[in-house]
PDB file of N, CA and C in Angstrom:
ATOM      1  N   UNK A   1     -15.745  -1.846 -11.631  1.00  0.00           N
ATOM      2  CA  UNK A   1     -14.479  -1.750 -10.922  1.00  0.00           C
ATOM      3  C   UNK A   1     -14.740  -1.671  -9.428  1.00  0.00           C
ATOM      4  N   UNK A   2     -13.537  -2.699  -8.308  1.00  0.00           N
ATOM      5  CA  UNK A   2     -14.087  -2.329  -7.368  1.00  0.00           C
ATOM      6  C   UNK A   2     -13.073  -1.423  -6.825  1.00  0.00           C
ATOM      7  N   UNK A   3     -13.357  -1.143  -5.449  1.00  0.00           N
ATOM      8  CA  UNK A   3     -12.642  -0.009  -4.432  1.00  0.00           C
ATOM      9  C   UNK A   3     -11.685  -0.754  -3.581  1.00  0.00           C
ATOM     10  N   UNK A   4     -10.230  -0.466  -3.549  1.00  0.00           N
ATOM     11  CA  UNK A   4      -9.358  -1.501  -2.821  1.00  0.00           C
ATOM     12  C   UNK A   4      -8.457  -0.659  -2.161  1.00  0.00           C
ATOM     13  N   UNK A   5      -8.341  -1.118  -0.904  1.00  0.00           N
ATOM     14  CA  UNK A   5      -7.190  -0.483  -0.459  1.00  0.00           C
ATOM     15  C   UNK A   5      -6.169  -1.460  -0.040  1.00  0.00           C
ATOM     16  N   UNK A   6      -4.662  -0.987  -0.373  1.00  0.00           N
ATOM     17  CA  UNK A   6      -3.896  -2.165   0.060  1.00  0.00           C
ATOM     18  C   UNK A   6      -2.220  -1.442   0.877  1.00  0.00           C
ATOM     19  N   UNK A   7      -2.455  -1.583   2.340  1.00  0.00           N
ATOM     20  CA  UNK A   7      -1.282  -1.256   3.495  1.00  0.00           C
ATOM     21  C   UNK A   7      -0.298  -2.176   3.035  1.00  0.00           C
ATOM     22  N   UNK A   8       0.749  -1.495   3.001  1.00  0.00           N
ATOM     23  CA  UNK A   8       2.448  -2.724   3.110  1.00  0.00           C
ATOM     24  C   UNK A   8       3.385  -1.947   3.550  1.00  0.00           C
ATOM     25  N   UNK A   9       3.812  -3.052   4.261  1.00  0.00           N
ATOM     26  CA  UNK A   9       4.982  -2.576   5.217  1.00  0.00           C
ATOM     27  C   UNK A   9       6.610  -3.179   4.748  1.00  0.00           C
ATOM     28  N   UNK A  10       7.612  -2.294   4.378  1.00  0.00           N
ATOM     29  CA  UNK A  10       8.903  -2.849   3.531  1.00  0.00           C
ATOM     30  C   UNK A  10       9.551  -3.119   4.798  1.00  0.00           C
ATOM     31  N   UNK A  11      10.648  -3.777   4.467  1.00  0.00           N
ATOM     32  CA  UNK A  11      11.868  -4.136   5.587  1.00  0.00           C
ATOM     33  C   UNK A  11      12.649  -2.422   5.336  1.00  0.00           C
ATOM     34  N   UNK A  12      13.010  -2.723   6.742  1.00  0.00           N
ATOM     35  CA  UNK A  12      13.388  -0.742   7.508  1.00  0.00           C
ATOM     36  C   UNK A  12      14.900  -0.799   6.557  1.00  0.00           C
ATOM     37  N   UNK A  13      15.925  -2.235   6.281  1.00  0.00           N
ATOM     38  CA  UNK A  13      16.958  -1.501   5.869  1.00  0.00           C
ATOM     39  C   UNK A  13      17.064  -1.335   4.582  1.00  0.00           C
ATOM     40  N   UNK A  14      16.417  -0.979   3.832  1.00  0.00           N
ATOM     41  CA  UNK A  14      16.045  -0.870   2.747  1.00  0.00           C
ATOM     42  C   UNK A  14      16.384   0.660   2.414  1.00  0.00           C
ATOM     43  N   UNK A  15      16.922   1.645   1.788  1.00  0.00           N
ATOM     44  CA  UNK A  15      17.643   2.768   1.196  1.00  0.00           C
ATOM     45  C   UNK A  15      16.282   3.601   1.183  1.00  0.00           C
ATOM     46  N   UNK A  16      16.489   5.225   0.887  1.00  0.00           N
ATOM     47  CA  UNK A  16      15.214   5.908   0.728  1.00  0.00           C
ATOM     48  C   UNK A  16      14.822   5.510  -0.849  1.00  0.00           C
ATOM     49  N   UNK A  17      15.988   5.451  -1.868  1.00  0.00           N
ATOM     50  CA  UNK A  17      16.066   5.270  -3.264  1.00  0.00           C
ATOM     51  C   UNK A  17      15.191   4.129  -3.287  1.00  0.00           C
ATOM     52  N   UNK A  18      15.530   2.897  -2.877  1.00  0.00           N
ATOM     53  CA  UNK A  18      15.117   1.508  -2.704  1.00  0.00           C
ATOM     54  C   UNK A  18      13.428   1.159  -2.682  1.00  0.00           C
ATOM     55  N   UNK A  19      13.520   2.382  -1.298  1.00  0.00           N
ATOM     56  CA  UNK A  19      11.545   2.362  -1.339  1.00  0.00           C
ATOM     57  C   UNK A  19      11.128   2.902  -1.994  1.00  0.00           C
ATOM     58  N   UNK A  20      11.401   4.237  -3.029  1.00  0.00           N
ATOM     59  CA  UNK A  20      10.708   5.076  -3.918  1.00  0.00           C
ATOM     60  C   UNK A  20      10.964   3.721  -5.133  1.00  0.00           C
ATOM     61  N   UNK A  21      12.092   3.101  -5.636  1.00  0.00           N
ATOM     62  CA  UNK A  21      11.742   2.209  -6.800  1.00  0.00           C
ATOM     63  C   UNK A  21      10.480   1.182  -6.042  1.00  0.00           C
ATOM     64  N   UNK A  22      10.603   0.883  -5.253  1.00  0.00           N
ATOM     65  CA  UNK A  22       9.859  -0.384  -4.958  1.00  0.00           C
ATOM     66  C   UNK A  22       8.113  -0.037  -5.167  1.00  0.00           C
ATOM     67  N   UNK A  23       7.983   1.157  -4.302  1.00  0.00           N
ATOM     68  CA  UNK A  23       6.520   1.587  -4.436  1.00  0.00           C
ATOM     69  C   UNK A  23       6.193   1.944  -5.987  1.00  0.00           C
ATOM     70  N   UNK A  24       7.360   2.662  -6.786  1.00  0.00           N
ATOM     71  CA  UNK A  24       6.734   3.320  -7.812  1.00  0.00           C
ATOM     72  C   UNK A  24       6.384   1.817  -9.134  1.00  0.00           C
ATOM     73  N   UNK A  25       7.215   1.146  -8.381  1.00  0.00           N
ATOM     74  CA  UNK A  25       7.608  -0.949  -9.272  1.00  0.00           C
ATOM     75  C   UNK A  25       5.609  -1.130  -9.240  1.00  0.00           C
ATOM     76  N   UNK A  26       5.311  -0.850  -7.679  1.00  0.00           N
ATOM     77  CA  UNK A  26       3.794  -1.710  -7.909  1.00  0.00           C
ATOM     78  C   UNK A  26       2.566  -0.825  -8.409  1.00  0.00           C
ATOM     79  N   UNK A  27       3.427   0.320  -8.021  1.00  0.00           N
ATOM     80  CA  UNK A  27       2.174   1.353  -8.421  1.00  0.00           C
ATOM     81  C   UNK A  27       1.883   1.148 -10.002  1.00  0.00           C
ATOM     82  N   UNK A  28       3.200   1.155 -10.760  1.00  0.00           N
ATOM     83  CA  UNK A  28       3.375   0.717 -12.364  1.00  0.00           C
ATOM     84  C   UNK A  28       2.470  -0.790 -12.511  1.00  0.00           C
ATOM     85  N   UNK A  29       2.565  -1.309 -11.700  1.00  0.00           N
ATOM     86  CA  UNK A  29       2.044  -3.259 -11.992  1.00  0.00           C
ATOM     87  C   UNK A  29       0.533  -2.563 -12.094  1.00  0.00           C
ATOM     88  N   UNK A  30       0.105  -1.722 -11.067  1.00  0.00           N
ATOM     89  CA  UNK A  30      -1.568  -1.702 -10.917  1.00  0.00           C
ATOM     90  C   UNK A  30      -1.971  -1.134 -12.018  1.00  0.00           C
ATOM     91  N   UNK A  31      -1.503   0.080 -12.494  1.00  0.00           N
ATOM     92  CA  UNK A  31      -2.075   1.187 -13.484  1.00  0.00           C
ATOM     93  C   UNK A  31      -1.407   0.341 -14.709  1.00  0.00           C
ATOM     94  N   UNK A  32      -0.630  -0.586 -15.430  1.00  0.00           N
ATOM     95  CA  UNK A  32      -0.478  -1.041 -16.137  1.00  0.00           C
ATOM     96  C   UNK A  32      -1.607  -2.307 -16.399  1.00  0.00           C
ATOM     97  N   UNK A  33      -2.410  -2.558 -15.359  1.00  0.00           N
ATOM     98  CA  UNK A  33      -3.284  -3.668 -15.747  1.00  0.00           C
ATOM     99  C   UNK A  33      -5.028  -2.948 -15.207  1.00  0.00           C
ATOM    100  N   UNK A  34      -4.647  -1.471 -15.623  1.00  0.00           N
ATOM    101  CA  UNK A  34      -5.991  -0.886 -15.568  1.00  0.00           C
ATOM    102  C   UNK A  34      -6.473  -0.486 -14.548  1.00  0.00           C
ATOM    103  N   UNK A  35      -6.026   0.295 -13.169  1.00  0.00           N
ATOM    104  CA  UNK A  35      -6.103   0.679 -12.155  1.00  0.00           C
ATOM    105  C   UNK A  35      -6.170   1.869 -12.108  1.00  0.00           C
ATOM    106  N   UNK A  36      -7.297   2.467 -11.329  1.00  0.00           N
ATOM    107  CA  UNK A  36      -7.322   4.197 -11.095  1.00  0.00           C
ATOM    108  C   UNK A  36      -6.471   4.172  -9.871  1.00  0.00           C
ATOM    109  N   UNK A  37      -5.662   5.234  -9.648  1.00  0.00           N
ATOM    110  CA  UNK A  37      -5.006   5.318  -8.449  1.00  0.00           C
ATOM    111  C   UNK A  37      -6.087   6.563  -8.143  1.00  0.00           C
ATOM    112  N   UNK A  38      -6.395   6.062  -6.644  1.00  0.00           N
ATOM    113  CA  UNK A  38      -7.079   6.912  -5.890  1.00  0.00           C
ATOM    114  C   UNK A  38      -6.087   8.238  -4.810  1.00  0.00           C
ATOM    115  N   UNK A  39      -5.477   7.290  -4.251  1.00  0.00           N
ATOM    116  CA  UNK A  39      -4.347   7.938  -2.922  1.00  0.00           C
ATOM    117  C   UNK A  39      -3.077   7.035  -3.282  1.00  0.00           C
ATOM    118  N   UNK A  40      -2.229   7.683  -2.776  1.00  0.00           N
ATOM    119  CA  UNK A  40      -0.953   6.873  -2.060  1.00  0.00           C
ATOM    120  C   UNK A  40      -0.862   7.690  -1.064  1.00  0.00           C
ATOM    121  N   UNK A  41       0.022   6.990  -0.184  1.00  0.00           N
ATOM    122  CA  UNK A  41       0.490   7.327   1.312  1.00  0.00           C
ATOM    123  C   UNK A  41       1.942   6.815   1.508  1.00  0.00           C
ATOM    124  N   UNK A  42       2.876   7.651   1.858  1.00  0.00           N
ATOM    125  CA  UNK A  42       4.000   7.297   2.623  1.00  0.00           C
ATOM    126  C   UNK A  42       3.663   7.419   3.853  1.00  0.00           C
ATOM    127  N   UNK A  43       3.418   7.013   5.035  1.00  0.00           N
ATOM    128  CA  UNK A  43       3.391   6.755   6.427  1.00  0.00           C
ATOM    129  C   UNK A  43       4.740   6.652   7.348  1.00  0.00           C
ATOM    130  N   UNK A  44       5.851   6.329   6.516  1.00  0.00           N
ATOM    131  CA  UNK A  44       6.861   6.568   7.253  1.00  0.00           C
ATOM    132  C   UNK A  44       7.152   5.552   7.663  1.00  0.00           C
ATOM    133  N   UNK A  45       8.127   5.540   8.754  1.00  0.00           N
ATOM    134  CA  UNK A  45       9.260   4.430   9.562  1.00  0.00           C
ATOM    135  C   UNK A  45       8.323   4.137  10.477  1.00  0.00           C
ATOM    136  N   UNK A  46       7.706   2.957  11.301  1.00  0.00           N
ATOM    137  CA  UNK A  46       6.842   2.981  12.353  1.00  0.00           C
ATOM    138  C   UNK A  46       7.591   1.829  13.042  1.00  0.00           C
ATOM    139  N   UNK A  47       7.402   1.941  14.093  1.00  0.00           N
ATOM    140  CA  UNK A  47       7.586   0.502  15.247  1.00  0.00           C
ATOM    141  C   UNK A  47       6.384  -0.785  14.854  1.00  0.00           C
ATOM    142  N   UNK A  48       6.973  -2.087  14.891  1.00  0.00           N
ATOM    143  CA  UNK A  48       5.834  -2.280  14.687  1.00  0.00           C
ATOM    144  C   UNK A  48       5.496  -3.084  16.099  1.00  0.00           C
ATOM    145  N   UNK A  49       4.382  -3.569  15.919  1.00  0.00           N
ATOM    146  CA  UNK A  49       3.515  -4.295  16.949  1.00  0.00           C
ATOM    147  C   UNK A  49       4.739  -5.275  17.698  1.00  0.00           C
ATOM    148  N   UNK A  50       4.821  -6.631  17.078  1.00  0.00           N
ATOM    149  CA  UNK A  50       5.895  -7.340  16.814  1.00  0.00           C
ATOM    150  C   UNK A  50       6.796  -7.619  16.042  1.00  0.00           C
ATOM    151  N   UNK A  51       8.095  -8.407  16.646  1.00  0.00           N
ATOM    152  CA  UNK A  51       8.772  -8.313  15.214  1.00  0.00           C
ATOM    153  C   UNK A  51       8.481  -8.856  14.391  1.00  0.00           C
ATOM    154  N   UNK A  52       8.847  -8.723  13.122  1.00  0.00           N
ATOM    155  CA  UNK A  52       8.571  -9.627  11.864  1.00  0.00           C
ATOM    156  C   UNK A  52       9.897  -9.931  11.279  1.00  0.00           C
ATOM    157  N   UNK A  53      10.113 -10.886  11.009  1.00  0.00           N
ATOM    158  CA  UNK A  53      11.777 -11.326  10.192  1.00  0.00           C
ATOM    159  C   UNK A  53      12.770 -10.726  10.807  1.00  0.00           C
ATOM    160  N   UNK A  54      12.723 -10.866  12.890  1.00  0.00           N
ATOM    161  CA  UNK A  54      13.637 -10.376  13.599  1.00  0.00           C
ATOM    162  C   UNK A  54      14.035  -8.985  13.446  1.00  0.00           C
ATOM    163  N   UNK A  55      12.751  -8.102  12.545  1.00  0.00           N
ATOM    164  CA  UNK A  55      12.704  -7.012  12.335  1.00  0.00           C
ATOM    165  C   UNK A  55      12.064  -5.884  13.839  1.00  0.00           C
ATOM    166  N   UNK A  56      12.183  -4.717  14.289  1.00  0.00           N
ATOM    167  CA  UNK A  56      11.169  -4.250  15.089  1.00  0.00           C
ATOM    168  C   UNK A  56      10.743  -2.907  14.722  1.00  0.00           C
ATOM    169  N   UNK A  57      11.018  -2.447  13.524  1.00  0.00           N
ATOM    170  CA  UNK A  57      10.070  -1.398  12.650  1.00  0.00           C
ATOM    171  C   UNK A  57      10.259  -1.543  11.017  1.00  0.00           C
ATOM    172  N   UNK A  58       9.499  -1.063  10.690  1.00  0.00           N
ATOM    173  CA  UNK A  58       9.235  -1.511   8.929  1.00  0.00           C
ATOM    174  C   UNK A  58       8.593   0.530   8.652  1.00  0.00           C
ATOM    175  N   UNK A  59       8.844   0.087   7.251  1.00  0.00           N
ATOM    176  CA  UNK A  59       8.235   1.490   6.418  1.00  0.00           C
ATOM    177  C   UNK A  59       6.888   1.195   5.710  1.00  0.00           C
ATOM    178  N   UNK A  60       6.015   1.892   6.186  1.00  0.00           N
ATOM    179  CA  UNK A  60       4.159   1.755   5.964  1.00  0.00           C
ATOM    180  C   UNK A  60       4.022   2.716   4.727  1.00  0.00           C
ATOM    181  N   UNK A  61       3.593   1.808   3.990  1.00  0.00           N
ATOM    182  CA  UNK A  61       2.785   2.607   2.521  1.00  0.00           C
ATOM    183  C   UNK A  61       1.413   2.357   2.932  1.00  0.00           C
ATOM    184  N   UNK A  62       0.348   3.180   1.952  1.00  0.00           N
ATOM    185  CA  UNK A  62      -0.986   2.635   2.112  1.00  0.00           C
ATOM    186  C   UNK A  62      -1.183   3.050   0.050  1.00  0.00           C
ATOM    187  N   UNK A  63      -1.986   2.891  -0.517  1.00  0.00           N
ATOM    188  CA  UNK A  63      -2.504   2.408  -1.908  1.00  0.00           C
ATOM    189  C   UNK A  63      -4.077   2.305  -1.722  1.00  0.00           C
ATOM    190  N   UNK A  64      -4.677   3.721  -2.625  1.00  0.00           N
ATOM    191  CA  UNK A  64      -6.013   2.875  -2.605  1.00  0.00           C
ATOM    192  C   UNK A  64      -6.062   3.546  -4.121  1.00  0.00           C
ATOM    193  N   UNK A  65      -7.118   2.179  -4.400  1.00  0.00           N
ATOM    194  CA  UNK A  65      -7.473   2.582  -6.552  1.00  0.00           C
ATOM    195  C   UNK A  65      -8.356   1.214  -6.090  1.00  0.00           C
ATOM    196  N   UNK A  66      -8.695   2.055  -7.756  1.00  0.00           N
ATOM    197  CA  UNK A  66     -10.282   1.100  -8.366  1.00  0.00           C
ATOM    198  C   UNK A  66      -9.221   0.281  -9.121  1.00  0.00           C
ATOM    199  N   UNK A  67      -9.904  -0.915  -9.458  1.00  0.00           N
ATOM    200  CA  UNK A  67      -8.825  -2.067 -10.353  1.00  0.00           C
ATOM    201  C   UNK A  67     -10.584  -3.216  -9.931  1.00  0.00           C
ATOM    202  N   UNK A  68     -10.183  -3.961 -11.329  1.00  0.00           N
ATOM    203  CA  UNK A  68     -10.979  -5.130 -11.488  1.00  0.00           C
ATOM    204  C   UNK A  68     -10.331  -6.633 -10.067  1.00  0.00           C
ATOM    205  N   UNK A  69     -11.513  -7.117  -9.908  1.00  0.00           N
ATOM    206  CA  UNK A  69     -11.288  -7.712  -9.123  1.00  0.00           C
ATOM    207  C   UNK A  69      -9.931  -8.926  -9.033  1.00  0.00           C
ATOM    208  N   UNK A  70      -9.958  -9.187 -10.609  1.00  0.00           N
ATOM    209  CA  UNK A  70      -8.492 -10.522 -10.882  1.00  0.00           C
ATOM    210  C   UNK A  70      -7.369  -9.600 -10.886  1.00  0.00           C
ATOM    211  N   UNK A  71      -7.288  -8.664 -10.583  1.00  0.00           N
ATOM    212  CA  UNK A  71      -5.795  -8.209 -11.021  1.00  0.00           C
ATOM    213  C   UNK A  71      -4.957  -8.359  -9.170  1.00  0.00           C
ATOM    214  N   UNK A  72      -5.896  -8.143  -7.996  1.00  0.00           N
ATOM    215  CA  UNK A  72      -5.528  -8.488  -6.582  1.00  0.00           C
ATOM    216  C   UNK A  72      -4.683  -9.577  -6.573  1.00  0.00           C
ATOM    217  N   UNK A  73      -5.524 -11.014  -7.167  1.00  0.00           N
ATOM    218  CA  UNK A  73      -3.961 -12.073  -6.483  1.00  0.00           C
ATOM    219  C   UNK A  73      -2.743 -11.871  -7.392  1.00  0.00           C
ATOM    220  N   UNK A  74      -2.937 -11.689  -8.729  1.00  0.00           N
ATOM    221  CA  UNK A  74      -1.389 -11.517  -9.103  1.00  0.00           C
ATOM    222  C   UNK A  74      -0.370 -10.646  -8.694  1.00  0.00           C
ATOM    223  N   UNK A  75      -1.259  -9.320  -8.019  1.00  0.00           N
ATOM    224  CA  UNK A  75      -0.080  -8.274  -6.829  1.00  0.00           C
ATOM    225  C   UNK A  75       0.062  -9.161  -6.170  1.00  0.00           C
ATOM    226  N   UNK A  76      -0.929  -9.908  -5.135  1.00  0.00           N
ATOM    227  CA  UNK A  76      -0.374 -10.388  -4.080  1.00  0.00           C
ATOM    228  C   UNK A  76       0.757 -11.243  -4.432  1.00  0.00           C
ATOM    229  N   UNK A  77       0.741 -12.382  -5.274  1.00  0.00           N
ATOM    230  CA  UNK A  77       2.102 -12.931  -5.220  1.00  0.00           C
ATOM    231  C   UNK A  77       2.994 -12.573  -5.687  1.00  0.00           C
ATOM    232  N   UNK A  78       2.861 -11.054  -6.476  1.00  0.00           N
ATOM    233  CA  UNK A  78       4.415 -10.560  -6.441  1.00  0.00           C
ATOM    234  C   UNK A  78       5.149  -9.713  -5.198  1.00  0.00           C
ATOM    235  N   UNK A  79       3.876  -9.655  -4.403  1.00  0.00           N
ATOM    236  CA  UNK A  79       3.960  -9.218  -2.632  1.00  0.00           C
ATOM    237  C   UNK A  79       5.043 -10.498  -2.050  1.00  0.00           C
ATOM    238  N   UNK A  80       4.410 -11.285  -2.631  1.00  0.00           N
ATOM    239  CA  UNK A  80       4.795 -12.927  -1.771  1.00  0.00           C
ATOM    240  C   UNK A  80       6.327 -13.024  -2.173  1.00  0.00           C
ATOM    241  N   UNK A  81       6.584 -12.764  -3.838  1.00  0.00           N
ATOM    242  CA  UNK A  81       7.795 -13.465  -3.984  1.00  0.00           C
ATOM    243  C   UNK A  81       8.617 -12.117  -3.314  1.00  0.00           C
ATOM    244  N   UNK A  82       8.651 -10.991  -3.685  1.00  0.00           N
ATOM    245  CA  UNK A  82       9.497  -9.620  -3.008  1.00  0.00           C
ATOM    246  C   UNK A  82      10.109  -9.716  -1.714  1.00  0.00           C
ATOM    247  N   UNK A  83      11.177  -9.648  -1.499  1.00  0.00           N
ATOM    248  CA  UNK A  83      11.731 -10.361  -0.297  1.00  0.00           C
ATOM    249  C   UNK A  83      11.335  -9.328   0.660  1.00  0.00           C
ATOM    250  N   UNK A  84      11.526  -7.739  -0.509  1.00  0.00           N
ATOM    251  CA  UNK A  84      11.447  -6.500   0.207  1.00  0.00           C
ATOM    252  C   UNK A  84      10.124  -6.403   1.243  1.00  0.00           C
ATOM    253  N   UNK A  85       8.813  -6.841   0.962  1.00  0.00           N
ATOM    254  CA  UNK A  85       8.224  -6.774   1.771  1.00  0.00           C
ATOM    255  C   UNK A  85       7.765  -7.908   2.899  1.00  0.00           C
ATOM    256  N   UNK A  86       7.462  -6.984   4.162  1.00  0.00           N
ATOM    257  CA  UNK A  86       7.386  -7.696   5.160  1.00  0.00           C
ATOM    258  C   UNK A  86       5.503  -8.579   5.428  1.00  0.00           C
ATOM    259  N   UNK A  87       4.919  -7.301   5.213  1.00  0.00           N
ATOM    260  CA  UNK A  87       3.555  -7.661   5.162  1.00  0.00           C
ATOM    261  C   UNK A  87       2.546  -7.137   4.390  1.00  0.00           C
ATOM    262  N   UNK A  88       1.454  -7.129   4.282  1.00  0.00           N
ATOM    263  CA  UNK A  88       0.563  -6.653   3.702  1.00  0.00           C
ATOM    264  C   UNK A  88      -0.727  -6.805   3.696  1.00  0.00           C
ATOM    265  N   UNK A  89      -1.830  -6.407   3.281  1.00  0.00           N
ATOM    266  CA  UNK A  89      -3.328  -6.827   3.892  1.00  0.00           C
ATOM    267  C   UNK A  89      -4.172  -5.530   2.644  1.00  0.00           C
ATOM    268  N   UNK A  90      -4.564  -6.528   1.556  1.00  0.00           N
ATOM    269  CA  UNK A  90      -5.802  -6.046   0.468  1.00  0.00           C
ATOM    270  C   UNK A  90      -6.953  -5.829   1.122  1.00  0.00           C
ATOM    271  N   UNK A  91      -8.004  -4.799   1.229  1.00  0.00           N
ATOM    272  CA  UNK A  91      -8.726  -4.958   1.609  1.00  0.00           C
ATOM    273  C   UNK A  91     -10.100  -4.181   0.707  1.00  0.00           C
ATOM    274  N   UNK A  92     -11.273  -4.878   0.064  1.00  0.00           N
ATOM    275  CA  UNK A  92     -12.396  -4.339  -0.659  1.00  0.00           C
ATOM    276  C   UNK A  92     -13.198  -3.360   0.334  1.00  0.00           C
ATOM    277  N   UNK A  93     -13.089  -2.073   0.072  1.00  0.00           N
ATOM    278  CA  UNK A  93     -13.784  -1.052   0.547  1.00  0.00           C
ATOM    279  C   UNK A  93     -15.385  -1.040   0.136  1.00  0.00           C
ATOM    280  N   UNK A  94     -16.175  -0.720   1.244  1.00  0.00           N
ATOM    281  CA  UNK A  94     -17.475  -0.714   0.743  1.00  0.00           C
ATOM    282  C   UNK A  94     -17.590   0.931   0.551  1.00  0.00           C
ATOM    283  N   UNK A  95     -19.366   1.295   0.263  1.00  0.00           N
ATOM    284  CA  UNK A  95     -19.562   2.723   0.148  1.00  0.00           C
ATOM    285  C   UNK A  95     -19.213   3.479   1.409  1.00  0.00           C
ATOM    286  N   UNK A  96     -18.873   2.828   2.810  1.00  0.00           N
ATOM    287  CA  UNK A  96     -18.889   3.447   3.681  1.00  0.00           C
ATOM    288  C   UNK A  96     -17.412   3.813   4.206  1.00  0.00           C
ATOM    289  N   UNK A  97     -16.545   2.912   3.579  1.00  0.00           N
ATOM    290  CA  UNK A  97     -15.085   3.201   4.021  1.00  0.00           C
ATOM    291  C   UNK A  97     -14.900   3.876   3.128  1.00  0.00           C
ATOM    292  N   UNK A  98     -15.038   3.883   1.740  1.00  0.00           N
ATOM    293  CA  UNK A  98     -14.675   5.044   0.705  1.00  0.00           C
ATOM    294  C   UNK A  98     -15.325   6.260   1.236  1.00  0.00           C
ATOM    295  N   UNK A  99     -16.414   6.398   1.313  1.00  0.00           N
ATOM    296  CA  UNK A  99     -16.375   7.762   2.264  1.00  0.00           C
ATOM    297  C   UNK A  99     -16.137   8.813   3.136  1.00  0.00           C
ATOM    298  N   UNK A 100     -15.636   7.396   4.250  1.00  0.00           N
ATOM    299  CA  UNK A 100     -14.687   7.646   5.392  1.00  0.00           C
ATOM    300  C   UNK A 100     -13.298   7.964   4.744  1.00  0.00           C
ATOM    301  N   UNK A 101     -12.811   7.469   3.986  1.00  0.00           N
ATOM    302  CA  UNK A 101     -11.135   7.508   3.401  1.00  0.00           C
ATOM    303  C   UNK A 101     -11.283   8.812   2.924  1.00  0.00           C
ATOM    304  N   UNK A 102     -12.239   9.160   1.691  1.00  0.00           N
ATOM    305  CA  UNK A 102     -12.385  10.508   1.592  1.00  0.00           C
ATOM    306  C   UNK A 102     -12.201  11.423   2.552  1.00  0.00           C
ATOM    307  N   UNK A 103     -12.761  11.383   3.842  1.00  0.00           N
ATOM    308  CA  UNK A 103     -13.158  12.594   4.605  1.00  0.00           C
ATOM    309  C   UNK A 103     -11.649  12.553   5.217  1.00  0.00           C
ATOM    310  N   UNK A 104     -11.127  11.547   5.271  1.00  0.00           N
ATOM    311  CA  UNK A 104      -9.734  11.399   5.934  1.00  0.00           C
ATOM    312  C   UNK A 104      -8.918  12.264   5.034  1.00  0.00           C
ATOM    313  N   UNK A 105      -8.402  11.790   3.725  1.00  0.00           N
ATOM    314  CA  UNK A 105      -7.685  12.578   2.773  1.00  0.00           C
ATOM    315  C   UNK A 105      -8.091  14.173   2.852  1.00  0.00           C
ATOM    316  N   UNK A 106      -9.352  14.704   3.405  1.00  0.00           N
ATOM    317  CA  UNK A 106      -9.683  15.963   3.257  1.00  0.00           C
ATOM    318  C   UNK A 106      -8.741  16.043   4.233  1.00  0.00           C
ATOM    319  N   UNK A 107      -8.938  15.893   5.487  1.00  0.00           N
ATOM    320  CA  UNK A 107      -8.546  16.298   6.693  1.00  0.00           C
ATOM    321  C   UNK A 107      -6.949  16.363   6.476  1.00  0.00           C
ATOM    322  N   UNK A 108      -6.453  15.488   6.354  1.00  0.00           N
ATOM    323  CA  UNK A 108      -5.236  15.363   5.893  1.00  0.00           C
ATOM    324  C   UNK A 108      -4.215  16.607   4.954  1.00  0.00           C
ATOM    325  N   UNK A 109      -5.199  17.203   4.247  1.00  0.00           N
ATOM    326  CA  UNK A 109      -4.868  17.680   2.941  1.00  0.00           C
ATOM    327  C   UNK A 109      -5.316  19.334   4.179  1.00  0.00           C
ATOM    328  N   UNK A 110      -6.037  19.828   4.627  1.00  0.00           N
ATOM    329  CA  UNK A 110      -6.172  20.512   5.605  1.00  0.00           C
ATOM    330  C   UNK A 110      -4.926  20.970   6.520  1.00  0.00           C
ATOM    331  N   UNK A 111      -4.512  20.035   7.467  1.00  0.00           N
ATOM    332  CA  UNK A 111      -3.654  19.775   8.032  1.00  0.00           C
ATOM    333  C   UNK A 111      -2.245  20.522   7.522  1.00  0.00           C
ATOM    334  N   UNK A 112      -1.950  20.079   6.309  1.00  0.00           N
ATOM    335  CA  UNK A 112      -0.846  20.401   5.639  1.00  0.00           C
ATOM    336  C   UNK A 112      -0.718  21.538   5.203  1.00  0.00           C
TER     337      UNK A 112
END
């Protein structure tokens, strides 16, 4: 199994109800096709860089779990067809970002 982390950003007018179905929709797709959930993250309302779809802030999730490597493009194109989201970016963690993510979640979990 590998180590994945995957950021997405929803369109802002989207309901609080709206984003809790939407996240809990993919979180179900991953762990239904054999995925450890490692973290989730709500990140909140952010500005973004630029606009996107005449948008100028979106709502940031982050997702990290172990999952076999084929199960990535079939999220992605249900990323693709979802109107709800704006962007997104999979990314294979090596031993050194899983480490780092760890020490982050400590800190985090500290904090609070």
């Amino acid at each position: 199994m590998n180590h994945y982390e995957t950021v997405f950003i929803l369109n802002p007018v989207l309901s609080e109800t709206q984003i809790k179905e939407t996240v809990q929709k993919y979180e179900e797709f991953l762990t239904s096709r054999g995925a450890k959930m490692i973290s989730k993250e709500d990140w909140g309302l952010k500005k973004l860089a630029y606009p996107i779809q005449n948008k100028k802030s979106g709502f940031y999730h982050l997702f990290e779990y172990q999952v076999e490597g084929e199960v990535i493009n079939p999220l992605e194109v249900e990323f693709r067809r979802d109107e709800r989201f704006m962007r997104y970016l999979t990314v294979a963690m090596d031993k050194h970002a899983v480490s780092w993510a760890e020490r982050r979640r400590v800190k985090l979990k500290q904090k609070a």
